[in-house]
C-alpha atoms as a PDB file:
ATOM      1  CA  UNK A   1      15.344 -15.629  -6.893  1.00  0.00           C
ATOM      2  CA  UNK A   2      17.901 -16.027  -9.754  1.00  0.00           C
ATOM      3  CA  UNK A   3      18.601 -12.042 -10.270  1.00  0.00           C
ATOM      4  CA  UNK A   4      22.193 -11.284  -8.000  1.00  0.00           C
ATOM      5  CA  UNK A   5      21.513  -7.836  -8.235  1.00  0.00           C
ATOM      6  CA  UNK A   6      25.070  -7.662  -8.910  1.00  0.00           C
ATOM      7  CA  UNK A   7      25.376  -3.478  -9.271  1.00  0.00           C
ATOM      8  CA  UNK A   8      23.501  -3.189  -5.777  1.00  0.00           C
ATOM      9  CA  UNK A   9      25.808  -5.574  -4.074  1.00  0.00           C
ATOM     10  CA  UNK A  10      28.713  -3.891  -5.305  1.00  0.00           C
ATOM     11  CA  UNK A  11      27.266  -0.672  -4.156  1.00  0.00           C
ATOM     12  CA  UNK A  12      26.505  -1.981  -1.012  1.00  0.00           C
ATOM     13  CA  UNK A  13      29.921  -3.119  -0.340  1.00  0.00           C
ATOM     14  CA  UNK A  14      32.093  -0.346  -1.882  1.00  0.00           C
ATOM     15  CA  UNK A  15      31.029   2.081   0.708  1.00  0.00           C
ATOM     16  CA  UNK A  16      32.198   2.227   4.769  1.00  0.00           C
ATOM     17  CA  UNK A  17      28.779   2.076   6.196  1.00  0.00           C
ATOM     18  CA  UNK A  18      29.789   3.118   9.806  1.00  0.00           C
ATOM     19  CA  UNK A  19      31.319   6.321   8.295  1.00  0.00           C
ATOM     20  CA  UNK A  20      27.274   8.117   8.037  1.00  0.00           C
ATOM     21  CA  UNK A  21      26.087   9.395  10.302  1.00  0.00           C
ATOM     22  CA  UNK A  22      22.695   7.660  10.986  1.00  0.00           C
ATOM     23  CA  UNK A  23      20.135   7.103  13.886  1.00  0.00           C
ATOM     24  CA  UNK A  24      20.381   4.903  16.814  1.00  0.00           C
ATOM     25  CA  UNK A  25      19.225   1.489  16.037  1.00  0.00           C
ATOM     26  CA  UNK A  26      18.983  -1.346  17.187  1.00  0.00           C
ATOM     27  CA  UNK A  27      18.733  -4.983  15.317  1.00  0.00           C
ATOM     28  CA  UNK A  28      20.724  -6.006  12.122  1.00  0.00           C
ATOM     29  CA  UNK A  29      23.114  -3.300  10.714  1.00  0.00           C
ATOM     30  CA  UNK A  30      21.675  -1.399   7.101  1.00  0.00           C
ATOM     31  CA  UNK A  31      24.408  -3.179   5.145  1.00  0.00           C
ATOM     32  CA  UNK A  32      22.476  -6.448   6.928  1.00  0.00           C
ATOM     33  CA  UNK A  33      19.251  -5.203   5.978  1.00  0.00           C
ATOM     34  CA  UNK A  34      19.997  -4.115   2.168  1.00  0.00           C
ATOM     35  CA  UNK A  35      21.766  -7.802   1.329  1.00  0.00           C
ATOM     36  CA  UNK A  36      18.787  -9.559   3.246  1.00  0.00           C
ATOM     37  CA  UNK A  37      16.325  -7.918   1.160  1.00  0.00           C
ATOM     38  CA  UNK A  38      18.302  -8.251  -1.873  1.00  0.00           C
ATOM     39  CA  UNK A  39      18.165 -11.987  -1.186  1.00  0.00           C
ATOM     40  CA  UNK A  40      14.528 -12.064  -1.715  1.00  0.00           C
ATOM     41  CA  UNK A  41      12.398 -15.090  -0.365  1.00  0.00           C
ATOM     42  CA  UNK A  42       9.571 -15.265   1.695  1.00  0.00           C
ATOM     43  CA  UNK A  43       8.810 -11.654   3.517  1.00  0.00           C
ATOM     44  CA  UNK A  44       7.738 -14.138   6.872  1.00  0.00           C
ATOM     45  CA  UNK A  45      11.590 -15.162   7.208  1.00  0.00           C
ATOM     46  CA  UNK A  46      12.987 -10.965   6.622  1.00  0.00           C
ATOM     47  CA  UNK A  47      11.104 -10.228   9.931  1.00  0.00           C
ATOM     48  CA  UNK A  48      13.072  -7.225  11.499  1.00  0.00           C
ATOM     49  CA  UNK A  49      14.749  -6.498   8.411  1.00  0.00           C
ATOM     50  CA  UNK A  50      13.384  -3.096   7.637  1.00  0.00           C
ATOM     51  CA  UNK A  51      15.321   0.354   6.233  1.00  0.00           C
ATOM     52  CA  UNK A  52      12.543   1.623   8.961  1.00  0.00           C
ATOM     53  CA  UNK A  53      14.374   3.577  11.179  1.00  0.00           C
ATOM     54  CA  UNK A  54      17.699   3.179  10.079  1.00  0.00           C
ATOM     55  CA  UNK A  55      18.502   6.115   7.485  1.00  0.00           C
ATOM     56  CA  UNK A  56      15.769   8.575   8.806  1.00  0.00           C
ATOM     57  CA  UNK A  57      13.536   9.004  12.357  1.00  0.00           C
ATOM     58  CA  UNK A  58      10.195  10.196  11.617  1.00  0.00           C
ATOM     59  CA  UNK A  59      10.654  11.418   8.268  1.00  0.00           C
ATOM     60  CA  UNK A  60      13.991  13.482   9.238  1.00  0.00           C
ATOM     61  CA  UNK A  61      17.031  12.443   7.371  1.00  0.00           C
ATOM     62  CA  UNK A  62      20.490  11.169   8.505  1.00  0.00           C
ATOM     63  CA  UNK A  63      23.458  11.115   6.235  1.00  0.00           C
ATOM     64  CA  UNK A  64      23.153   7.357   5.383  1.00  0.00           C
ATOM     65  CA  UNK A  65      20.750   8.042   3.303  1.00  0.00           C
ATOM     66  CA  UNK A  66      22.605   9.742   0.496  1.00  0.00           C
ATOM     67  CA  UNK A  67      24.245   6.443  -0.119  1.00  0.00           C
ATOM     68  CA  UNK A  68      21.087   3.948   0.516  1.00  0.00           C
ATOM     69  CA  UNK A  69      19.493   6.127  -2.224  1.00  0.00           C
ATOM     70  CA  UNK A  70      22.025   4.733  -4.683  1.00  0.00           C
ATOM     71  CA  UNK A  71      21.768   1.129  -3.474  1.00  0.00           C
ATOM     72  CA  UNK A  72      17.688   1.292  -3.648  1.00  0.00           C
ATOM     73  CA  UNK A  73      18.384   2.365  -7.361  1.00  0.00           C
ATOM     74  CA  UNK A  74      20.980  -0.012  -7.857  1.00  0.00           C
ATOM     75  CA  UNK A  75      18.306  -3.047  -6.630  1.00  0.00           C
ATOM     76  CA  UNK A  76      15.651  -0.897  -8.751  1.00  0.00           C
ATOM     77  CA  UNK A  77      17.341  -1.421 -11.938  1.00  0.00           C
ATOM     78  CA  UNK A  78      18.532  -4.710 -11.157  1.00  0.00           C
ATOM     79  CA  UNK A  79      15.910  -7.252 -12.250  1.00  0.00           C
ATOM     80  CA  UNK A  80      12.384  -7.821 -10.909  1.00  0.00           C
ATOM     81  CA  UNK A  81      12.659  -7.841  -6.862  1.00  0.00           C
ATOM     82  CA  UNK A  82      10.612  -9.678  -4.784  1.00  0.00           C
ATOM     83  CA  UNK A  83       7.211  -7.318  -4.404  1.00  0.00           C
ATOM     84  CA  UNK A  84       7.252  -7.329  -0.692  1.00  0.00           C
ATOM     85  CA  UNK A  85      11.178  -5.762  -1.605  1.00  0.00           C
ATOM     86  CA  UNK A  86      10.289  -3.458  -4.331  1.00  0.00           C
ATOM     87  CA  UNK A  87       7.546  -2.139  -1.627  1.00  0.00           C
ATOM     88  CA  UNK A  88       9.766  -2.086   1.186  1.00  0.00           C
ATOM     89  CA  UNK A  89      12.121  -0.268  -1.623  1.00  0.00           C
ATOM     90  CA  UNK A  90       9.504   1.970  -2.641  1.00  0.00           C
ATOM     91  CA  UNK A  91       8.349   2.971   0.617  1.00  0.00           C
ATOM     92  CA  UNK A  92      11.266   4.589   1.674  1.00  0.00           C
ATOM     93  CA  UNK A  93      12.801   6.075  -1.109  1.00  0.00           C
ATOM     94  CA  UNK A  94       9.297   7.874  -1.546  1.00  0.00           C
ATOM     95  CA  UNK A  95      10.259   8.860   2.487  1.00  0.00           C
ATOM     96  CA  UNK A  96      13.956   9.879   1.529  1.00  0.00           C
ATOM     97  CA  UNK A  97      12.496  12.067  -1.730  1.00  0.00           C
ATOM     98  CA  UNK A  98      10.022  13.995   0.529  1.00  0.00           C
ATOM     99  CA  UNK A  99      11.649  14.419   3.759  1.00  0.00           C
ATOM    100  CA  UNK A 100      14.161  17.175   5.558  1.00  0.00           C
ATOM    101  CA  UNK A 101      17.334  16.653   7.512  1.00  0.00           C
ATOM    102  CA  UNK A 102      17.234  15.718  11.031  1.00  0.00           C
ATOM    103  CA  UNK A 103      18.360  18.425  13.334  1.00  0.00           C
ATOM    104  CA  UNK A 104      21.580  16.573  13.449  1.00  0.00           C
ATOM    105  CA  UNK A 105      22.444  17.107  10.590  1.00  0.00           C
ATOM    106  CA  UNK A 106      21.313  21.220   9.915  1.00  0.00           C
ATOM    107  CA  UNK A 107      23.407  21.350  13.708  1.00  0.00           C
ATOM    108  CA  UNK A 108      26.629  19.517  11.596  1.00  0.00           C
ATOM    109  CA  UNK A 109      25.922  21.952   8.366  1.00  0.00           C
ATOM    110  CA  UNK A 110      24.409  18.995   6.496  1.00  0.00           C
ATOM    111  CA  UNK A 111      20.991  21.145   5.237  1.00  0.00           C
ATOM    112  CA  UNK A 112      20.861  20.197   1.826  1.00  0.00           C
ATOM    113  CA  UNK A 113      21.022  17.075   2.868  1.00  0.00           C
ATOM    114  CA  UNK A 114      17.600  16.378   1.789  1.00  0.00           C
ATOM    115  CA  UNK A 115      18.552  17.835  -2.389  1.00  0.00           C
ATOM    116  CA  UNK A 116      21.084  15.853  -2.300  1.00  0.00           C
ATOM    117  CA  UNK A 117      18.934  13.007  -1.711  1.00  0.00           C
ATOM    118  CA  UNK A 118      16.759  13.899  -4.794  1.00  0.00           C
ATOM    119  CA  UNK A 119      19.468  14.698  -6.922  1.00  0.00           C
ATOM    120  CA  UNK A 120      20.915  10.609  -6.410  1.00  0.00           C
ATOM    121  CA  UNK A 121      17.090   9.832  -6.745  1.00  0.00           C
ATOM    122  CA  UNK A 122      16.938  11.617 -10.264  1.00  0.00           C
ATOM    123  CA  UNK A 123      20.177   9.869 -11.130  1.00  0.00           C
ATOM    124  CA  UNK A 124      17.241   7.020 -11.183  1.00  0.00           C
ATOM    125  CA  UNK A 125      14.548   8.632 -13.218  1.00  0.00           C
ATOM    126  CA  UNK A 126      14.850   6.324 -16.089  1.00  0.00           C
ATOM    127  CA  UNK A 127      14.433   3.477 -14.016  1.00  0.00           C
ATOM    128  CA  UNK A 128      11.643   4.639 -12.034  1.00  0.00           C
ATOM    129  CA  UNK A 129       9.901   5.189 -15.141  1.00  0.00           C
ATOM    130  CA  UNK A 130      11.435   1.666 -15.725  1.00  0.00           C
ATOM    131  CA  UNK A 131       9.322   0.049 -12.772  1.00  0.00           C
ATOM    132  CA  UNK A 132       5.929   1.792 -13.698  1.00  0.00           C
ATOM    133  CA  UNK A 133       3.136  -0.578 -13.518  1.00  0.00           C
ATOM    134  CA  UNK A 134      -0.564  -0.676 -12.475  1.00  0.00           C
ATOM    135  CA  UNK A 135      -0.412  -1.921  -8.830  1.00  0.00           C
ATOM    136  CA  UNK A 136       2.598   0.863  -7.740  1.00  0.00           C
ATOM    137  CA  UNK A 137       1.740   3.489 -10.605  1.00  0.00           C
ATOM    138  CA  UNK A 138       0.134   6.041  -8.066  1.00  0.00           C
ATOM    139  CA  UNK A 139       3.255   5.793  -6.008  1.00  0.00           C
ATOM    140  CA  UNK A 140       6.171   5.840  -8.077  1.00  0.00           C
ATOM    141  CA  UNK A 141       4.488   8.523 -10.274  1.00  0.00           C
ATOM    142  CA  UNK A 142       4.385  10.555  -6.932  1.00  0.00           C
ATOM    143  CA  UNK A 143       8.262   9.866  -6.057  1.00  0.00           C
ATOM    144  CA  UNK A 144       8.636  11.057 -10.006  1.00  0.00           C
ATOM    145  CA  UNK A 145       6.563  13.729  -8.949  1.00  0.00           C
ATOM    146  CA  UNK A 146       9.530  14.851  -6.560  1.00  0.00           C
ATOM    147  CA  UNK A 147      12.827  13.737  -8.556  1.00  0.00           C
ATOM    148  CA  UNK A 148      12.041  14.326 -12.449  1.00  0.00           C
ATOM    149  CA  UNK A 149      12.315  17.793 -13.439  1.00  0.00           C
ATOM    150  CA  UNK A 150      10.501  17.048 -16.690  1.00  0.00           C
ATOM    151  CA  UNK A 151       7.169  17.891 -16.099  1.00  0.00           C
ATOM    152  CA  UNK A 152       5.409  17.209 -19.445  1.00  0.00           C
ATOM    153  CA  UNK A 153       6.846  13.208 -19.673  1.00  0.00           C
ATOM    154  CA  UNK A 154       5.767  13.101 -15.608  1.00  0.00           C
ATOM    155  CA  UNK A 155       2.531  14.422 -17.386  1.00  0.00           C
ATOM    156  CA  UNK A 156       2.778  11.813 -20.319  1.00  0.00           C
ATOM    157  CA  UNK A 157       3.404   9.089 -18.086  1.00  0.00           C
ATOM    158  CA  UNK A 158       0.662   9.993 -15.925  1.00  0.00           C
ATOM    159  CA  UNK A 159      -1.872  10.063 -18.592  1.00  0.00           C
ATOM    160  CA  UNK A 160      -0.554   6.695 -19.728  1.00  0.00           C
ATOM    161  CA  UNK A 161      -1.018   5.130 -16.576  1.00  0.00           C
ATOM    162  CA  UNK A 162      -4.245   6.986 -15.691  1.00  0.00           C
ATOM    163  CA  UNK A 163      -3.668   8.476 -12.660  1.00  0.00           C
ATOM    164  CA  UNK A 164      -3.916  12.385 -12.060  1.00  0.00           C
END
């Protein structure tokens, strides 16, 4: 693919990674998993490269992912990714947007954890409007559903896209 997502890269590479607290994982590392995706290809040769399990366990959020949201809307507003990426993408900011902490993190005094998260997601809004098209309209209107606080254009869009 011919996009660098140079803005996501830099993102990705500004920040100390093993400074979040996150959950135990095994496989490659998130920085690992964010430049493999960002690298596009085939999805068959990304096998085990999945955010999955490595900013949140079962829907409850660790600190990473306060700064993966930025580098999902960095990759977002980058270019056109791969589909298989902007899914993978997709997928788990919608998790991130409508999750909680984990217990970790309320134990540590992290509980807005979870705002924060949507507040870095609305940061985005403009480009999540940006990606709207008919095979993920249903899904990114429903992330928009969580992060825009302008209810009439969520409204507008929605009629434009036809989906309720």
């Amino acid at each position: 693919m011919a996009v660098s997502f140079r803005a996501a890269r830099t993102e990705l590479g500004r920040l100390d990674w093993r400074s979040y607290r996150a959950p135990e994982a095994g496989g490659p590392s998130v920085p690992e998993v964010f430049a493999r995706l960002l690298d596009g290809g085939r999805q068959s040769d990304a096998a085990g490269y999945s955010l999955y399990g490595r900013l949140e366990t079962q829907s409850m959020l660790y600190e990473i992912a306060l700064p993966a949201t930025g580098v999902i809307l960095a990759a977002l507003a980058g270019g056109r990714l791969e589909d298989w990426v902007e899914d993978e993408f997709l997928t788990i900011l919608h998790t991130i947007v409508y999750s909680e902490p984990h217990r970790t993190e309320y134990e540590l005094g992290n509980d807005d954890l979870a705002e924060r998260c949507v507040a870095k997601a609305r940061d985005g809004v403009w480009t999540l409007y940006g990606i709207l098209r008919g095979s993920n309209a249903e899904f990114v209107l429903d992330i928009l559903e969580a992060v825009d606080d302008d209810k009439d254009r969520l409204a507008a869009f929605r009629r434009e896209h036809q989906v309720s």
